[in-house]
C-alpha atoms as a PDB file:
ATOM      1  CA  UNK A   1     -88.117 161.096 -23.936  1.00  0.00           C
ATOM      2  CA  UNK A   2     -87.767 158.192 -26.082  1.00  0.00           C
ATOM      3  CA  UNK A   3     -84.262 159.346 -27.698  1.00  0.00           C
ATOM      4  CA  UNK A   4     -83.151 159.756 -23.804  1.00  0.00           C
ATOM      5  CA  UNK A   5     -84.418 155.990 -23.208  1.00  0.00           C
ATOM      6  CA  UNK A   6     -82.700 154.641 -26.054  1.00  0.00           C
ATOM      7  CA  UNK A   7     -79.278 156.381 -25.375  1.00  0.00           C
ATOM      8  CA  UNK A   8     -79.773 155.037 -21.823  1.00  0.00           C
ATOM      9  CA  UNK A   9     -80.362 151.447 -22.788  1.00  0.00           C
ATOM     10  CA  UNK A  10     -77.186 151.493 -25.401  1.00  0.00           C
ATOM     11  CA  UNK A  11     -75.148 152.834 -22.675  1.00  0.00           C
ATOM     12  CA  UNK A  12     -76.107 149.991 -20.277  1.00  0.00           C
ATOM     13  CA  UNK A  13     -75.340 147.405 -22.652  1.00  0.00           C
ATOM     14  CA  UNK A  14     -72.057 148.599 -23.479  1.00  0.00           C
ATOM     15  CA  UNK A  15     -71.369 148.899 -19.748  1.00  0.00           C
ATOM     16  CA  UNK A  16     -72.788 145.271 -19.544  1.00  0.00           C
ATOM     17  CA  UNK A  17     -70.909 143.576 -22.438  1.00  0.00           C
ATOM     18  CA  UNK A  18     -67.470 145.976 -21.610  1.00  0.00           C
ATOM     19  CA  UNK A  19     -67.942 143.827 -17.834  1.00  0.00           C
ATOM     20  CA  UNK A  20     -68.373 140.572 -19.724  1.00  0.00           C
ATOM     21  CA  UNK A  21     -65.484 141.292 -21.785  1.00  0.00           C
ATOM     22  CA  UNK A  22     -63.150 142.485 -19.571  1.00  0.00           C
ATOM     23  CA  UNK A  23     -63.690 139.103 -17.003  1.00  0.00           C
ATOM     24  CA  UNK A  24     -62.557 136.777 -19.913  1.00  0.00           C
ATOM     25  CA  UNK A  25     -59.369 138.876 -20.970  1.00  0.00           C
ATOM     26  CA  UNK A  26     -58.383 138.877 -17.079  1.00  0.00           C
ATOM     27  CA  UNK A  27     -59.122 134.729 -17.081  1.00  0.00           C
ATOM     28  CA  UNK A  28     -56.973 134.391 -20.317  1.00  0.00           C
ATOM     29  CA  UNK A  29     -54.267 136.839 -18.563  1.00  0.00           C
ATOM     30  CA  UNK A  30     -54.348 134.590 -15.542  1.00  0.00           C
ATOM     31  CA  UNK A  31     -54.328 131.304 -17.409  1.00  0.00           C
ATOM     32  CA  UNK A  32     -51.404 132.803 -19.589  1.00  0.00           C
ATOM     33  CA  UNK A  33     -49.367 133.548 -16.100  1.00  0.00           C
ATOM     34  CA  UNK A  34     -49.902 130.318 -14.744  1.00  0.00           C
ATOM     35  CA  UNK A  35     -48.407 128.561 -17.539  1.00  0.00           C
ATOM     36  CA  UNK A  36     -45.662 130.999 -17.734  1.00  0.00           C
ATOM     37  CA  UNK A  37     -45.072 130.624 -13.765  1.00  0.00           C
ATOM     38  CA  UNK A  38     -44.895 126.648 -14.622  1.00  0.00           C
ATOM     39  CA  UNK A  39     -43.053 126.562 -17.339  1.00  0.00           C
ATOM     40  CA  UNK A  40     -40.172 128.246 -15.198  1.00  0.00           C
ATOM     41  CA  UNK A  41     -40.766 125.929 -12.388  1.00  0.00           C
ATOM     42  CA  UNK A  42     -40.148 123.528 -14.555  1.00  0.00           C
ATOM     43  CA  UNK A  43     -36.986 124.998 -16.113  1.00  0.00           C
ATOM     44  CA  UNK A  44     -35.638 125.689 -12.414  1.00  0.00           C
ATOM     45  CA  UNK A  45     -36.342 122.480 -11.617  1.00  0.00           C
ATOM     46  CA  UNK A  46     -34.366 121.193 -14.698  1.00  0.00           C
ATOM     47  CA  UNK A  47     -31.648 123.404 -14.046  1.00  0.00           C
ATOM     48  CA  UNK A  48     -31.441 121.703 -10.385  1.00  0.00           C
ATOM     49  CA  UNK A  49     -31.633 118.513 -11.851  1.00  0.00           C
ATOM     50  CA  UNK A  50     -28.555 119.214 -14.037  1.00  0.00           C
ATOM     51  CA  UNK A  51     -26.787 120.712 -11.101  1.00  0.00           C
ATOM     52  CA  UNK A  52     -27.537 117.844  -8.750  1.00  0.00           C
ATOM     53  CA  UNK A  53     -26.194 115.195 -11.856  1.00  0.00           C
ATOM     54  CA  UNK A  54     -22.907 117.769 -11.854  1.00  0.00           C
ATOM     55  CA  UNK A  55     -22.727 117.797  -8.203  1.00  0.00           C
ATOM     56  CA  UNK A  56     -22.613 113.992  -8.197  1.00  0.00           C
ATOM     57  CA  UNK A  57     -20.756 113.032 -10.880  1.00  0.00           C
ATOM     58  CA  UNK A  58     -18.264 115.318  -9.115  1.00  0.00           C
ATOM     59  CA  UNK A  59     -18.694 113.662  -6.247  1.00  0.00           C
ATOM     60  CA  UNK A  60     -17.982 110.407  -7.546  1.00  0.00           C
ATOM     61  CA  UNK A  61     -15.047 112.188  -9.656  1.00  0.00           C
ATOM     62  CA  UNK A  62     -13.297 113.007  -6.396  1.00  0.00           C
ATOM     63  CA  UNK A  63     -14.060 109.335  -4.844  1.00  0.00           C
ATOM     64  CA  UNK A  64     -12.581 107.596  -7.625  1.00  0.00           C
ATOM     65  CA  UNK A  65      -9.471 110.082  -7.779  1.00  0.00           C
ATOM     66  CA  UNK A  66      -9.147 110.024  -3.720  1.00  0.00           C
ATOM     67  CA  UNK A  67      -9.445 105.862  -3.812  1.00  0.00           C
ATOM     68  CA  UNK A  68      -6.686 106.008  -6.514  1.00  0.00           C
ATOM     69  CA  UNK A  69      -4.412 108.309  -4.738  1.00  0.00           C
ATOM     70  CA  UNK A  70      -4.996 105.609  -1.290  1.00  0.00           C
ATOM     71  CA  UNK A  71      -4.366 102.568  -3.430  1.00  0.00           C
ATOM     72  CA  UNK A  72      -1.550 104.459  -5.090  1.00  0.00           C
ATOM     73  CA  UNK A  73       0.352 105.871  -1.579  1.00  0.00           C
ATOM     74  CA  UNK A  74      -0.105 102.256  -0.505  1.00  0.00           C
ATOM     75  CA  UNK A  75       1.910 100.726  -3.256  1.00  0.00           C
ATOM     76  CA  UNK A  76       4.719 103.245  -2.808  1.00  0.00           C
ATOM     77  CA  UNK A  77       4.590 102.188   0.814  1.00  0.00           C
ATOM     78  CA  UNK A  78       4.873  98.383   0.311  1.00  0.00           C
ATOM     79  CA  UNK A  79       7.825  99.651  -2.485  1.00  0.00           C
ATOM     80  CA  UNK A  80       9.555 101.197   0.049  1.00  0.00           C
ATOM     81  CA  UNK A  81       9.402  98.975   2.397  1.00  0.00           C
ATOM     82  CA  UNK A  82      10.214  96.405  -0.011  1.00  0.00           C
ATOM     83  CA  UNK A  83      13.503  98.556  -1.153  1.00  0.00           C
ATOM     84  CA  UNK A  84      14.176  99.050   2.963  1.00  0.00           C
ATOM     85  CA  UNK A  85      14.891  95.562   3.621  1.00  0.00           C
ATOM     86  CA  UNK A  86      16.296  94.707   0.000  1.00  0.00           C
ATOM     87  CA  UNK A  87      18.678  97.496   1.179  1.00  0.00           C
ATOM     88  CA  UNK A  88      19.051  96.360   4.564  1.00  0.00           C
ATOM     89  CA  UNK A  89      20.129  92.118   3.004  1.00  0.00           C
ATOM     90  CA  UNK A  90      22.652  93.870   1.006  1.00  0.00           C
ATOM     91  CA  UNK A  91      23.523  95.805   3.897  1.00  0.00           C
ATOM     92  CA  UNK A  92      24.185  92.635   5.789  1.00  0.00           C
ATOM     93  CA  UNK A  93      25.534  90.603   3.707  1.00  0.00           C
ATOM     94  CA  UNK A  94      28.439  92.845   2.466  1.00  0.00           C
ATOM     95  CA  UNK A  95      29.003  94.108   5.855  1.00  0.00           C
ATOM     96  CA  UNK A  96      29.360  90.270   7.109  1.00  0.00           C
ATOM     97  CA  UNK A  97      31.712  89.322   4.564  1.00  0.00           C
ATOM     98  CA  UNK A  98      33.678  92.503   5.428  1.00  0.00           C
ATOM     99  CA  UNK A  99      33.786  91.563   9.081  1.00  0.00           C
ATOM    100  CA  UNK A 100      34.972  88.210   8.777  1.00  0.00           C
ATOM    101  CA  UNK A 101      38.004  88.708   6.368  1.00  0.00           C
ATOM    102  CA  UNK A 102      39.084  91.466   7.918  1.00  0.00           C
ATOM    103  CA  UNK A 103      42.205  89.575   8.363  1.00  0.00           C
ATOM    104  CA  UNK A 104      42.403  88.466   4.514  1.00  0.00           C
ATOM    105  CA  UNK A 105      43.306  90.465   1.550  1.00  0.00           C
ATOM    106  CA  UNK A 106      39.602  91.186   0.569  1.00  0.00           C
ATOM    107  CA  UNK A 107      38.672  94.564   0.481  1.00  0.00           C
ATOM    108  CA  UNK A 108      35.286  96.207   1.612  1.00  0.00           C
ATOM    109  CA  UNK A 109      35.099  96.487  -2.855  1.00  0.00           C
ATOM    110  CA  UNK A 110      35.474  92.798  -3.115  1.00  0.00           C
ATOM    111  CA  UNK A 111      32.413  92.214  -0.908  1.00  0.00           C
ATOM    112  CA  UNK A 112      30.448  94.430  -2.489  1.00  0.00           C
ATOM    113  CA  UNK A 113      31.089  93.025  -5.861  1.00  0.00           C
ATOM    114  CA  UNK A 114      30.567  88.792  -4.338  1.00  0.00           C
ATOM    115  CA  UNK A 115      26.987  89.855  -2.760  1.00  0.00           C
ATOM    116  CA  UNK A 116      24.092  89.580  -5.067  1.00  0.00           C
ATOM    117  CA  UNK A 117      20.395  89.759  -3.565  1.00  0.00           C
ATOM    118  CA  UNK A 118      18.867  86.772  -5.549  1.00  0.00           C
ATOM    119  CA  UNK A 119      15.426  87.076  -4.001  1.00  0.00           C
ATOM    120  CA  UNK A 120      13.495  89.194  -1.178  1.00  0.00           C
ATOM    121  CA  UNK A 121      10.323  87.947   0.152  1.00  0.00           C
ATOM    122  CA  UNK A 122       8.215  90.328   1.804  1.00  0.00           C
ATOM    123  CA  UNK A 123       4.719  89.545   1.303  1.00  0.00           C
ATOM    124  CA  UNK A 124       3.373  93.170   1.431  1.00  0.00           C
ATOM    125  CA  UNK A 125       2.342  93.018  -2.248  1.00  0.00           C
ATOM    126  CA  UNK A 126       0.647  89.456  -3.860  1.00  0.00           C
ATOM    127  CA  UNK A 127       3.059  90.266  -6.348  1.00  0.00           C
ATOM    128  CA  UNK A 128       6.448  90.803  -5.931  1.00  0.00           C
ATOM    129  CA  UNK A 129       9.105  91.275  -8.499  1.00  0.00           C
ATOM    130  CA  UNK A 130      12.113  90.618  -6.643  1.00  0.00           C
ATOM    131  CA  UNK A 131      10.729  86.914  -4.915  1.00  0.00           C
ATOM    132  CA  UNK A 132      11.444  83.915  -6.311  1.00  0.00           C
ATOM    133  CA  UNK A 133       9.071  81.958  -4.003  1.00  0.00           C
ATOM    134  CA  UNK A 134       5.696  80.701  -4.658  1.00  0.00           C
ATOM    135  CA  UNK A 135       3.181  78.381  -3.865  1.00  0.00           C
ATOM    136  CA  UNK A 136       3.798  74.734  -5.726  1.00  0.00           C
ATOM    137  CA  UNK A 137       1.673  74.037  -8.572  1.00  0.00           C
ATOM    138  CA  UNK A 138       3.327  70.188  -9.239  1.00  0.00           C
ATOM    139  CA  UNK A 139       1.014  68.451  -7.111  1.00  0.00           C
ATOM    140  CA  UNK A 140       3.623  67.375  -4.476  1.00  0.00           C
ATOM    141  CA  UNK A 141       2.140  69.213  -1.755  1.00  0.00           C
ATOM    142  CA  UNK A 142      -1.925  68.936  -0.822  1.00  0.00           C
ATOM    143  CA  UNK A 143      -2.538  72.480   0.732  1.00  0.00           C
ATOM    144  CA  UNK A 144      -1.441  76.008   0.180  1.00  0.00           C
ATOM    145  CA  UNK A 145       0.457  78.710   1.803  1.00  0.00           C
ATOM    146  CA  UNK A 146      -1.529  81.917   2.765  1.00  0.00           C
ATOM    147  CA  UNK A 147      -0.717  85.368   2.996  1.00  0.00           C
ATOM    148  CA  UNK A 148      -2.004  86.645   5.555  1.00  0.00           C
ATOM    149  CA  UNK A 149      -2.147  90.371   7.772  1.00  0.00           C
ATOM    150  CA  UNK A 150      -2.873  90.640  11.891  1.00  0.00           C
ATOM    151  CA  UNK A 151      -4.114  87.412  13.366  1.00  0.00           C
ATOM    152  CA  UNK A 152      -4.909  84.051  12.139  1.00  0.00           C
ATOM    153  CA  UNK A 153      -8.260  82.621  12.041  1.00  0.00           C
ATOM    154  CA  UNK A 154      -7.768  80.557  15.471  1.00  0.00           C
ATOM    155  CA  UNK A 155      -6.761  81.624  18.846  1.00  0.00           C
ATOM    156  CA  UNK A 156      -4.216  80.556  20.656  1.00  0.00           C
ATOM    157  CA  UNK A 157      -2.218  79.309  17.325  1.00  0.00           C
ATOM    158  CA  UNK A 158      -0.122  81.356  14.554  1.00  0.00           C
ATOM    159  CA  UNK A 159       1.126  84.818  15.225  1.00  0.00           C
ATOM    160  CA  UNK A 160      -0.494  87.860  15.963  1.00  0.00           C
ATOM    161  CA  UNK A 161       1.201  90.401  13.285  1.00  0.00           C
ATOM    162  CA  UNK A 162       3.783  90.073  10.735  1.00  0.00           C
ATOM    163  CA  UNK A 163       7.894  90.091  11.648  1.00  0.00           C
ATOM    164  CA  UNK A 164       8.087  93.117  10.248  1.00  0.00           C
ATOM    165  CA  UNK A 165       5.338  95.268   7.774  1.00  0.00           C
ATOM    166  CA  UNK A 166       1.949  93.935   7.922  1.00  0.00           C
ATOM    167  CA  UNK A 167       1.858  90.830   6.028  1.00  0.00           C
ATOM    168  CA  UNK A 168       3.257  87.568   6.054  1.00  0.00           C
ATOM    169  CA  UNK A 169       2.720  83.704   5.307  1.00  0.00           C
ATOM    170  CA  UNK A 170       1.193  80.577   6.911  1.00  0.00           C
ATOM    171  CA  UNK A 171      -0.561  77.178   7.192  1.00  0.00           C
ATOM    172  CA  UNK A 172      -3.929  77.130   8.185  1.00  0.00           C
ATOM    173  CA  UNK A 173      -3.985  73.877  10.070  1.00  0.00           C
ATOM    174  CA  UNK A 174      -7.989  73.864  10.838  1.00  0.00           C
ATOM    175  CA  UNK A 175      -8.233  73.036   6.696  1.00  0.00           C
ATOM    176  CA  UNK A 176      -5.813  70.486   6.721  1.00  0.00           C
ATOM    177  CA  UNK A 177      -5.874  66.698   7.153  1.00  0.00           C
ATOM    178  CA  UNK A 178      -3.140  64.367   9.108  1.00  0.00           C
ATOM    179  CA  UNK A 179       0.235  64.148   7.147  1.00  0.00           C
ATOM    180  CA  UNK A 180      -1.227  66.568   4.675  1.00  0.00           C
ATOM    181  CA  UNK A 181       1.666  69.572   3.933  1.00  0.00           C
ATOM    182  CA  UNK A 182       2.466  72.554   1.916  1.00  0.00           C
ATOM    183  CA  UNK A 183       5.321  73.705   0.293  1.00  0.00           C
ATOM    184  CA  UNK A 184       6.523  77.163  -0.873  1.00  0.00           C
ATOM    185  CA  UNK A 185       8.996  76.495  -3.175  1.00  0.00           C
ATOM    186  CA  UNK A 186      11.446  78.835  -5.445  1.00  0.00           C
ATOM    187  CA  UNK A 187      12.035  78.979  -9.368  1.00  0.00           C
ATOM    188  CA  UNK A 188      14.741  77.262 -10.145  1.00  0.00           C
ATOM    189  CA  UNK A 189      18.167  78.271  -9.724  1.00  0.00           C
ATOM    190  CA  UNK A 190      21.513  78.681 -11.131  1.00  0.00           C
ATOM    191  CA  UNK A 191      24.110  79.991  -8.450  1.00  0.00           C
ATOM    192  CA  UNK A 192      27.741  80.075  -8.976  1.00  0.00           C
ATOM    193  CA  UNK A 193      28.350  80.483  -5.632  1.00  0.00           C
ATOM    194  CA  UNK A 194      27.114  79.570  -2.114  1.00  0.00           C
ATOM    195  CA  UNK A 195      23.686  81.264  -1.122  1.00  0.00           C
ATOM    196  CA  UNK A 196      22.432  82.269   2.325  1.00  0.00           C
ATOM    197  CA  UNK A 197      18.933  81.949   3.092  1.00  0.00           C
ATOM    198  CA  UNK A 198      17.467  84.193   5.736  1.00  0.00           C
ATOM    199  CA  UNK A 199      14.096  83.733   7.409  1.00  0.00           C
ATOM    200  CA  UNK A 200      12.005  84.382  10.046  1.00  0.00           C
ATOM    201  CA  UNK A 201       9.232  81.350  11.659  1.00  0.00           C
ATOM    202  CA  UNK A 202       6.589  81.181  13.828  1.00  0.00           C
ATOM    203  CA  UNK A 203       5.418  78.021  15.630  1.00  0.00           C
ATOM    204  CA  UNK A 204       3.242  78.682  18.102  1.00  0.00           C
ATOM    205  CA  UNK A 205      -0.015  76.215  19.269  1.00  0.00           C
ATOM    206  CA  UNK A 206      -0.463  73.318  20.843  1.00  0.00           C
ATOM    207  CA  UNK A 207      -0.922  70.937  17.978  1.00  0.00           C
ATOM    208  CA  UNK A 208       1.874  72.458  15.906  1.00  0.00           C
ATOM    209  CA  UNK A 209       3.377  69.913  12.949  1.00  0.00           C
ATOM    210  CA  UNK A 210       7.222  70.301  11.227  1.00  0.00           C
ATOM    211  CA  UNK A 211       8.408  73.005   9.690  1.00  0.00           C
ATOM    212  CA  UNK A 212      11.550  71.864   6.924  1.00  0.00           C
ATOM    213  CA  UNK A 213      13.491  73.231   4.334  1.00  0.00           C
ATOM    214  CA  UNK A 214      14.474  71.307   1.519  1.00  0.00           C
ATOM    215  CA  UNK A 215      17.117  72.038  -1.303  1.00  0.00           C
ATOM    216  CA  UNK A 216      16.171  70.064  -4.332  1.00  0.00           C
ATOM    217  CA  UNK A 217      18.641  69.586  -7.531  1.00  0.00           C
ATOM    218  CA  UNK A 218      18.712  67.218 -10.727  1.00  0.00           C
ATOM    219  CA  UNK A 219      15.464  65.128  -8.883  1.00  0.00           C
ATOM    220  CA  UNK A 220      17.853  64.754  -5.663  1.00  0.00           C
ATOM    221  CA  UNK A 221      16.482  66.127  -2.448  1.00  0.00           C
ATOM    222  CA  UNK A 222      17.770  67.323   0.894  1.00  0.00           C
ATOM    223  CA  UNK A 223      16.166  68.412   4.179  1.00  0.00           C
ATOM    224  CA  UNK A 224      18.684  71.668   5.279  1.00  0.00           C
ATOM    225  CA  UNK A 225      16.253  72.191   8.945  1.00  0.00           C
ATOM    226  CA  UNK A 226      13.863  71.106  10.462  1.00  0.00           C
ATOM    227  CA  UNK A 227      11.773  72.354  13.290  1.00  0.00           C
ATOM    228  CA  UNK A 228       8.864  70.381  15.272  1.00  0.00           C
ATOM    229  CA  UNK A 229       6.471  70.857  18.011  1.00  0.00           C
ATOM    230  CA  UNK A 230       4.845  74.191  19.919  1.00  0.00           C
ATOM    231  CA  UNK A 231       8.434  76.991  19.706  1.00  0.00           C
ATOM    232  CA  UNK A 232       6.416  79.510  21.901  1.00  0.00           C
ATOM    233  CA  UNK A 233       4.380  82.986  20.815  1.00  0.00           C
ATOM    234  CA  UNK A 234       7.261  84.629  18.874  1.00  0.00           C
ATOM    235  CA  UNK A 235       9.069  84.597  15.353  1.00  0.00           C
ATOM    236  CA  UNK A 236      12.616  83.495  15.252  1.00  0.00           C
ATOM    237  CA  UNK A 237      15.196  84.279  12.828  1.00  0.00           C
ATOM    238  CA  UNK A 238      17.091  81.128  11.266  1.00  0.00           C
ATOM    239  CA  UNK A 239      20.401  81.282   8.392  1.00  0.00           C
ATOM    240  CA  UNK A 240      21.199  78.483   6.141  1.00  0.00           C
ATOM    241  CA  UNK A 241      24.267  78.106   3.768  1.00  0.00           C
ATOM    242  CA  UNK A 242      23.272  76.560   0.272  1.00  0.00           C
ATOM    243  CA  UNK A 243      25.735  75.087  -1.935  1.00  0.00           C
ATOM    244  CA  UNK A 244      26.067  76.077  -5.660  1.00  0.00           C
ATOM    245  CA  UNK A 245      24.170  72.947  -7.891  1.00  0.00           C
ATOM    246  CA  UNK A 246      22.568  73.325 -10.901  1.00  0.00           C
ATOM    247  CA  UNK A 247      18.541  73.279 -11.189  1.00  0.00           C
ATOM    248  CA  UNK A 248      18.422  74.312  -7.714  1.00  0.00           C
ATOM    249  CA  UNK A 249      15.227  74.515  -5.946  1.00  0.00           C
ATOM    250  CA  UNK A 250      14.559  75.970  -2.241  1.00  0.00           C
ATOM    251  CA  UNK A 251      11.284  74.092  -0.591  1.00  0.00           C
ATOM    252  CA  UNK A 252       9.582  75.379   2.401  1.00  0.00           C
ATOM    253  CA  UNK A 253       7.534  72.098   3.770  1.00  0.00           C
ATOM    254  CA  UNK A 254       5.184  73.063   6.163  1.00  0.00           C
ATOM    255  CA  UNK A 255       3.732  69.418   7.664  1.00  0.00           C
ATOM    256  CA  UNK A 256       0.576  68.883   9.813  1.00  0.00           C
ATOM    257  CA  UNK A 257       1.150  65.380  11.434  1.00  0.00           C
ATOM    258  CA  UNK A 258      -1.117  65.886  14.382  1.00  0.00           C
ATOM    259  CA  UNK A 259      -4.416  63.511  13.516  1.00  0.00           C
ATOM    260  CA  UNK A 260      -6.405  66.525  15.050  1.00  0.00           C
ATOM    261  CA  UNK A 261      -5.229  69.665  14.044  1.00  0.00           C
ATOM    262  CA  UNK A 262      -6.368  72.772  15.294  1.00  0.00           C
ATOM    263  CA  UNK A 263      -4.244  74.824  16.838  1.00  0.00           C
ATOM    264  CA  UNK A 264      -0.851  74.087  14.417  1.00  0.00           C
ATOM    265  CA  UNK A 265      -0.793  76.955  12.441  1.00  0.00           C
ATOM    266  CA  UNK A 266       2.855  78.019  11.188  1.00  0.00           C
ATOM    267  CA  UNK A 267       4.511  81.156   9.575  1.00  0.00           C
ATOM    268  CA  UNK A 268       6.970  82.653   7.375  1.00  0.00           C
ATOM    269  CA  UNK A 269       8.297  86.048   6.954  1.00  0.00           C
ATOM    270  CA  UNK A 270      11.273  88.238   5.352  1.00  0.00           C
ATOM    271  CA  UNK A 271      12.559  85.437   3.426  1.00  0.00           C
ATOM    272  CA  UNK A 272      15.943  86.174   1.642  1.00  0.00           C
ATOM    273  CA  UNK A 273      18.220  84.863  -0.432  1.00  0.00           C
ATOM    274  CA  UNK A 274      21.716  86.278  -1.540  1.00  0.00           C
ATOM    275  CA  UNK A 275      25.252  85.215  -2.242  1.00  0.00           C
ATOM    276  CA  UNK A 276      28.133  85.366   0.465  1.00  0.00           C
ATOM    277  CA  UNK A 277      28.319  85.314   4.192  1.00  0.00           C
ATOM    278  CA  UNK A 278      25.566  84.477   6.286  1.00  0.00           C
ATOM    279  CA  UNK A 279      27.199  86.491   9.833  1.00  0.00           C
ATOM    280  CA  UNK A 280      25.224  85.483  13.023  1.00  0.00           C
ATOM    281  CA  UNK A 281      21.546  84.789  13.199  1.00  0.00           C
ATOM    282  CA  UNK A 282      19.258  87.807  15.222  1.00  0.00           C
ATOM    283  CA  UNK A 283      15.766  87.611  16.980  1.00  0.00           C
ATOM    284  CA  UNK A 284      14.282  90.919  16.223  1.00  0.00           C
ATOM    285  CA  UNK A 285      11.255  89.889  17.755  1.00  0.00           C
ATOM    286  CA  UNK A 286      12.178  88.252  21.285  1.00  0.00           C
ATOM    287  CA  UNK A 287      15.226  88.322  23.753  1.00  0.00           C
ATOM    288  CA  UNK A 288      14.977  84.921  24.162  1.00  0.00           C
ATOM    289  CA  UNK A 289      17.206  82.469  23.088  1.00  0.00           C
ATOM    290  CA  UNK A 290      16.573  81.243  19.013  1.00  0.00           C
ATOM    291  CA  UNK A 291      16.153  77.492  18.470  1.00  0.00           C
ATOM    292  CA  UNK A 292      19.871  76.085  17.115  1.00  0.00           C
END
């Protein structure tokens, strides 16, 4: 009876301490799969992270390379377009000079060889190799020209888009004082033979100043045009012949002599310069009459 009491006991305890063990190797177990289940949240998470930083430096990749390729397909435009009317002065000019000595002994050759394009002023780039124009840094003028796309900065004044592309140059007659000007002026020159300037102007607003152009050599001055006074909401085409000197400088003046001056804005565009004939003046912009 005892032995049976005994065994009984010794079996109850092991049953009791087997229960006790096996609750704190299922806790470990559980603690041990929690930090396991963590740690790969945590190297998920990581791996998103590194994804995400991929993603976006991808992103920013293809940003970069997409604003490059814009900025890049917009010089080639303004280069074209540059070359187009380059072209189309040369075009012109030889074609003038073949036209009126058709009844000489000067061959369509001849022409060709006398016409040189000695500068072409578009304004589609801020820098332009082939223009010989900029804005004076002698101190002779007070103001600046700007370049300038679309409308100016006051109604009823200055154009509303470039002659031709999309930008052009101008006076901004709100920032300037009575009798105060500014002059575009070229480098200075060395031409064997005579030069024909081509440009287009607009002079359009109620308190519109002088436009002039001035040839300057050796310290001597000479005004070549000048326009005054409110020439209507277009751009119109003017042609000057320039004589060979040496030192030769071409001055665009533009004048405010209004003692209030808003609306007096005034603009240039396509300016060109190259040797020969001038032909006949056009007004691409407006069938009415141009200004003599």
């Amino acid at each position: 009876m005892e032995m049976s009491v005994v065994v009984m006991l010794s079996l109850l305890l092991c049953f009791v301490n087997g229960n006790m063990f096996s609750s704190s190797t299922q806790g470990s177990l559980n603690t041990d799969i929690k930090e396991l289940e963590i740690t790969n949240i945590r190297s998920h998470v990581n791996v998103l992270k590194d994804n995400y930083h991929d993603l976006l430096k991808r992103v920013i990749d293809n940003e970069n390379t997409i604003e490059f390729l814009k900025k890049g397909k917009q010089y080639l435009t303004n280069e074209i377009e540059n070359l187009r009317r380059q072209l189309s002065c040369e075009i012109e000019a030889i074609s003038t000079c073949f036209l009126e000595n058709q009844t000489s002994d000067e061959s369509f050759t001849e022409c060709v060889n006398k016409t040189e394009v000695v500068s072409v002023c578009t304004f589609e780039s801020k820098v332009e190799e082939n223009c010989v124009f900029y804005n004076d840094e002698s101190g002779l003028d007070k103001k600046n020209w700007w370049r300038n796309s679309g409308g100016t900065s006051t109604g009823n004044t200055g154009p509303s888009r470039a002659m031709a592309g999309n930008y052009y140059m101008y006076i901004e007659s709100g920032f300037m004082g009575y009798l105060e000007n500014a002059l575009l002026v070229s480098n200075s020159l060395q031409p064997d033979a005579k030069l024909c300037l081509s440009f287009y102007y607009h002079m359009y607003g109620s308190d519109i100043g002088t436009l002039e152009v001035m040839v300057s050599s050796l310290g001597t001055s000479q005004t070549i045009f000048t326009r005054s006074g409110d020439q209507g909401n277009q751009w119109y085409h003017k042609k000057l012949y320039i004589q060979p000197a040496s030192n030769l400088q071409i001055m665009f003046n533009g004048i405010v002599d209004e003692m209030y001056c808003v609306f007096g804005d005034i603009a240039l565009d396509n300016i060109m310069l190259f040797t020969g004939e001038c032909g006949t003046e056009i007004n691409e912009a407006s069938t009415q009459t141009t200004p003599p």
